[in-house]
N, C-alpha and C. Protein backbone atom coordinates (compact mmCIF):
# COMPACT_ATOMS: atom_id res chain seq x y z
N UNK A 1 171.62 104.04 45.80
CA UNK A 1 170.55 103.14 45.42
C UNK A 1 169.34 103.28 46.34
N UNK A 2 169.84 103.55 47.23
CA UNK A 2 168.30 103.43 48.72
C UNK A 2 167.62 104.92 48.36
N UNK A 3 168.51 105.91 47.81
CA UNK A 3 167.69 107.25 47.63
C UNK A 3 166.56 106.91 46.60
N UNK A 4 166.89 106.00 45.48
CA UNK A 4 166.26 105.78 44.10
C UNK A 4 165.11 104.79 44.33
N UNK A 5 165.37 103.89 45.75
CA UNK A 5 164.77 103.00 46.01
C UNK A 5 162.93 103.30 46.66
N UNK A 6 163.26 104.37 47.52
CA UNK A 6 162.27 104.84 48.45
C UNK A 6 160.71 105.41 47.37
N UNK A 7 160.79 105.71 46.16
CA UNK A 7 159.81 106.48 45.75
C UNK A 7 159.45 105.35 44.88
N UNK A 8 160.08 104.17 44.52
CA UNK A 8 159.46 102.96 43.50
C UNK A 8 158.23 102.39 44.52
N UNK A 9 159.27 102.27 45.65
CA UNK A 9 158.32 101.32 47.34
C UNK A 9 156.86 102.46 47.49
N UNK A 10 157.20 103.67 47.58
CA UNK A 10 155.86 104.45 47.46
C UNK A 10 154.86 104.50 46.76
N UNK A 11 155.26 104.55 45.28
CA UNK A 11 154.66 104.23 44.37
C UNK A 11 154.00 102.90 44.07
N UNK A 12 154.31 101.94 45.01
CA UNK A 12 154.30 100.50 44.82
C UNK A 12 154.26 100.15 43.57
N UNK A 13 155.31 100.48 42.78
CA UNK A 13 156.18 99.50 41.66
C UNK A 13 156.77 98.59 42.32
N UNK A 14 157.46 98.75 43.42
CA UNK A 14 157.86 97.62 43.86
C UNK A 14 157.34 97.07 45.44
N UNK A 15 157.07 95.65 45.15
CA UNK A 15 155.91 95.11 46.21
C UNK A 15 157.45 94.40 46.97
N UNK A 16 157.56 94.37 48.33
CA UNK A 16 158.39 94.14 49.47
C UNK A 16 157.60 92.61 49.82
N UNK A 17 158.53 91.54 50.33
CA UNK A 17 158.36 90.59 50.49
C UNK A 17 158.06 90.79 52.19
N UNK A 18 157.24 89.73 52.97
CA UNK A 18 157.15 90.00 54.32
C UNK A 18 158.09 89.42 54.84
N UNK A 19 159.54 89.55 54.59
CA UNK A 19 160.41 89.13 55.17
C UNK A 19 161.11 90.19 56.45
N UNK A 20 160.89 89.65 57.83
CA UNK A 20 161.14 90.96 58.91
C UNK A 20 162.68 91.02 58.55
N UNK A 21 163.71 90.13 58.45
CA UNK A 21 165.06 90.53 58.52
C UNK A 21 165.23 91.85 57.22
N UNK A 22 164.47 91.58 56.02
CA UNK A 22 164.61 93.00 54.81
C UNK A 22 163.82 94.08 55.33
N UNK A 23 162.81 94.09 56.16
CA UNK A 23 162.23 95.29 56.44
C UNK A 23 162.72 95.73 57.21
N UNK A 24 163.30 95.70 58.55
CA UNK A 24 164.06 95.81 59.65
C UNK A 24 165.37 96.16 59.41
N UNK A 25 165.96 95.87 58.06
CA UNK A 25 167.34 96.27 57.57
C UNK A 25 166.87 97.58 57.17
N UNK A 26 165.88 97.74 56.07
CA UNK A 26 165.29 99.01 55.66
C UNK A 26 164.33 99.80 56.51
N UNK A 27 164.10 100.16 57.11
CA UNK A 27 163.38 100.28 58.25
C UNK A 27 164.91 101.58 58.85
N UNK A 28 165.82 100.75 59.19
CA UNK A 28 166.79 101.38 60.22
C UNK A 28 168.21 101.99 59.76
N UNK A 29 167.65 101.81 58.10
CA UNK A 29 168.85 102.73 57.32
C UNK A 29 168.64 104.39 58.13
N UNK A 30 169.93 105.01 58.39
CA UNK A 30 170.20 106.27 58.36
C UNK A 30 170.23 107.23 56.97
N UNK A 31 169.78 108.93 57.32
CA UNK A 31 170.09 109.34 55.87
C UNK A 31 170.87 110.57 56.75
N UNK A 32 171.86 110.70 56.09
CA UNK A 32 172.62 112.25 56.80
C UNK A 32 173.19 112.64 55.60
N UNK A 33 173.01 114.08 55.73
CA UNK A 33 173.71 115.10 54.63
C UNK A 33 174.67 115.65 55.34
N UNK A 34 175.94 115.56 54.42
CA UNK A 34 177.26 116.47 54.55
C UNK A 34 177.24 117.71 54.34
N UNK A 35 178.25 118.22 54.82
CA UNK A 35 178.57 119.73 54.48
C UNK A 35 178.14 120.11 53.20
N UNK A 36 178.69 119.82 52.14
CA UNK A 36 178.50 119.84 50.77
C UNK A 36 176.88 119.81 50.26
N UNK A 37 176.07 119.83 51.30
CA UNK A 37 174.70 118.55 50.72
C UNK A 37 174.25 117.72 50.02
N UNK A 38 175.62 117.02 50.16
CA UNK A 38 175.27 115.60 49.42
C UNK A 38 174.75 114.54 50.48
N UNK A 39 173.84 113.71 49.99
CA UNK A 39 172.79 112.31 50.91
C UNK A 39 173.67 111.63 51.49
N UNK A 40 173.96 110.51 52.28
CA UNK A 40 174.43 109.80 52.25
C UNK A 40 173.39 108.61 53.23
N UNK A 41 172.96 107.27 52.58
CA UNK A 41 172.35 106.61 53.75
C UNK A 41 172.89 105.30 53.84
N UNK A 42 172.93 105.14 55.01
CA UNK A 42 173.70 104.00 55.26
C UNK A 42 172.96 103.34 56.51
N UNK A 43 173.37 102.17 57.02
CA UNK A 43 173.01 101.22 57.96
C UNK A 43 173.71 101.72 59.27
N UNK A 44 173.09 101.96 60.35
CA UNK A 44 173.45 102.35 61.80
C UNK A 44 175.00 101.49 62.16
N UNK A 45 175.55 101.87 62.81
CA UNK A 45 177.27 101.00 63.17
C UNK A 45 176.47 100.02 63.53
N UNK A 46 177.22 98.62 63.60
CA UNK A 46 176.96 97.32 64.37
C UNK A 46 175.80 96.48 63.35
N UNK A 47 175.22 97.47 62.83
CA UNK A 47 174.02 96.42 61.96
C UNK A 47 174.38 96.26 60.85
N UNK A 48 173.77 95.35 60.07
CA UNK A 48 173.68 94.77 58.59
C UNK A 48 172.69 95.18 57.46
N UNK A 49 173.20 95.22 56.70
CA UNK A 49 172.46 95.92 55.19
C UNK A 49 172.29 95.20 54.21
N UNK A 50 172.90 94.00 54.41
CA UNK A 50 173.12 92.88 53.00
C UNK A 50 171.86 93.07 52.58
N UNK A 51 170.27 92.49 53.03
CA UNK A 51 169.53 92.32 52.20
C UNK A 51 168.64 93.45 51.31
N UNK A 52 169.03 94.60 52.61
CA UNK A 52 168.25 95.58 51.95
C UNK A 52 169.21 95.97 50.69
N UNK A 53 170.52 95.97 50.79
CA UNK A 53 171.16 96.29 50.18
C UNK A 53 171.37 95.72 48.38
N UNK A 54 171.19 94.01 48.87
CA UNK A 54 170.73 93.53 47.37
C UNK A 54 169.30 93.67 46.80
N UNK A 55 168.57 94.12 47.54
CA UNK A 55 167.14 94.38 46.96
C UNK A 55 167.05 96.18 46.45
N UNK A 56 168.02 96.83 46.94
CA UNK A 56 168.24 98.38 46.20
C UNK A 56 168.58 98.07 44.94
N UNK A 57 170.02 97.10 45.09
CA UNK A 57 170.69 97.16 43.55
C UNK A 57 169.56 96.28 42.57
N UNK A 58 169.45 95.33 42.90
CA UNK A 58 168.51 94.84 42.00
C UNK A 58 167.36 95.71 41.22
N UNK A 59 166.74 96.29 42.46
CA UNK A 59 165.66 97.29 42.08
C UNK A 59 166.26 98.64 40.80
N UNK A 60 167.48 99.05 41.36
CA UNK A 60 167.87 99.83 40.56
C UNK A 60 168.33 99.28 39.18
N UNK A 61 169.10 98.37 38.83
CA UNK A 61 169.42 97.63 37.68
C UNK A 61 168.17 97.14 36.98
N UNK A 62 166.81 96.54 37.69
CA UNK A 62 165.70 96.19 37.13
C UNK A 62 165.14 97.75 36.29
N UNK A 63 164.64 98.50 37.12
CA UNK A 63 164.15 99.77 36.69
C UNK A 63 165.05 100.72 36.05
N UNK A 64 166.28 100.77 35.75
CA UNK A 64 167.16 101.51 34.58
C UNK A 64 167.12 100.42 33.11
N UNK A 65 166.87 99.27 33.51
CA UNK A 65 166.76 98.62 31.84
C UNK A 65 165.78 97.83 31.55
N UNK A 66 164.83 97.39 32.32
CA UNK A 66 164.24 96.79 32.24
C UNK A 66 162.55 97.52 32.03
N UNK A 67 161.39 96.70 31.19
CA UNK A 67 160.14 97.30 31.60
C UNK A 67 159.44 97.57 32.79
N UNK A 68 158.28 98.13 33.23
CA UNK A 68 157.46 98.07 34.21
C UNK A 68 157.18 96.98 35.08
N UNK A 69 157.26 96.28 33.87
CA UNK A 69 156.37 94.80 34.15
C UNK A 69 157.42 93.65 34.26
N UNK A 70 158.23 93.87 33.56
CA UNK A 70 159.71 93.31 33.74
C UNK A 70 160.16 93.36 35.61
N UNK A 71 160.35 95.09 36.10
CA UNK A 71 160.28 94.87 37.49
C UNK A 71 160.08 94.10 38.01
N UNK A 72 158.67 94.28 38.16
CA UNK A 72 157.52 93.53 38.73
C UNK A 72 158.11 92.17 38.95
N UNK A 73 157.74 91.68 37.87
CA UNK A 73 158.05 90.23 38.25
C UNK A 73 159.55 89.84 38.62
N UNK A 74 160.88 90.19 37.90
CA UNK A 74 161.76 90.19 38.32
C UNK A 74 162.02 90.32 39.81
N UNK A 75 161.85 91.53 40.05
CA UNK A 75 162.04 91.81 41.52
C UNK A 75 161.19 90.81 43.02
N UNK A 76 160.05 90.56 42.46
CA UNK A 76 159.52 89.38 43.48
C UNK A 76 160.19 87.97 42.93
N UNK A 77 160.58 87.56 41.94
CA UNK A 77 161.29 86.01 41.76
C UNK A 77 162.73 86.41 42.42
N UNK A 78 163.21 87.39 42.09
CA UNK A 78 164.67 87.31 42.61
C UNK A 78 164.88 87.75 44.00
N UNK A 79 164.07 88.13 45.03
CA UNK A 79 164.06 88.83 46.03
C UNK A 79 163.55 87.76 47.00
N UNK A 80 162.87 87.01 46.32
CA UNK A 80 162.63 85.91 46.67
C UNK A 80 163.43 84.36 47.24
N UNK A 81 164.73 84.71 45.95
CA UNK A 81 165.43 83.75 46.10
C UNK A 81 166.52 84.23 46.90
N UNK A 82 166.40 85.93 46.96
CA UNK A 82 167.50 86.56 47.75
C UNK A 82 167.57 85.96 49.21
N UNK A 83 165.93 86.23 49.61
CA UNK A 83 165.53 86.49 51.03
C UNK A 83 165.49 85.12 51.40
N UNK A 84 165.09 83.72 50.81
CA UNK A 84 164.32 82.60 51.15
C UNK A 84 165.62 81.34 51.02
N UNK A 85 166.80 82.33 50.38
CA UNK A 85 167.47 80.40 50.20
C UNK A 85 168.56 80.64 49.49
């Protein structure tokens, strides 16, 4: 999800809330490739991923079925309620 995630955030389809605990989760994801060269990214030992982690899936479930604009708003109401409460 975080591979699929990185080029929506570039593109700014998807607008990031100023929440430091979600940026700081995303921020300090690792990406390492295996033997095989397959991706793999994950959260450094000892730290936490929850939020970045529900704001990937969301993002990804929003943008495989949903419109443009659907995103959009989806992803700031629910990211919202992720991050705030």
């Amino acid at each position: 999800m975080y591979i699929d995630l990185l080029p929506l955030i570039n593109s700014r389809r998807v607008e990031l809330l100023d929440n430091a605990r979600l940026i700081n989760q995303l921020v300090s994801l690792e990406r390492q490739v295996s033997r095989g060269g397959r991706e793999n990214i994950d959260h450094p030992r000892g730290q936490h991923d929850d939020l970045s982690n529900a704001l990937a899936g969301l993002v990804a479930a929003i943008s495989k079925y949903g419109s443009y604009d659907l995103q959009y708003r989806c992803c700031r109401r629910n990211a919202r309620s992720l991050c705030m409460g």
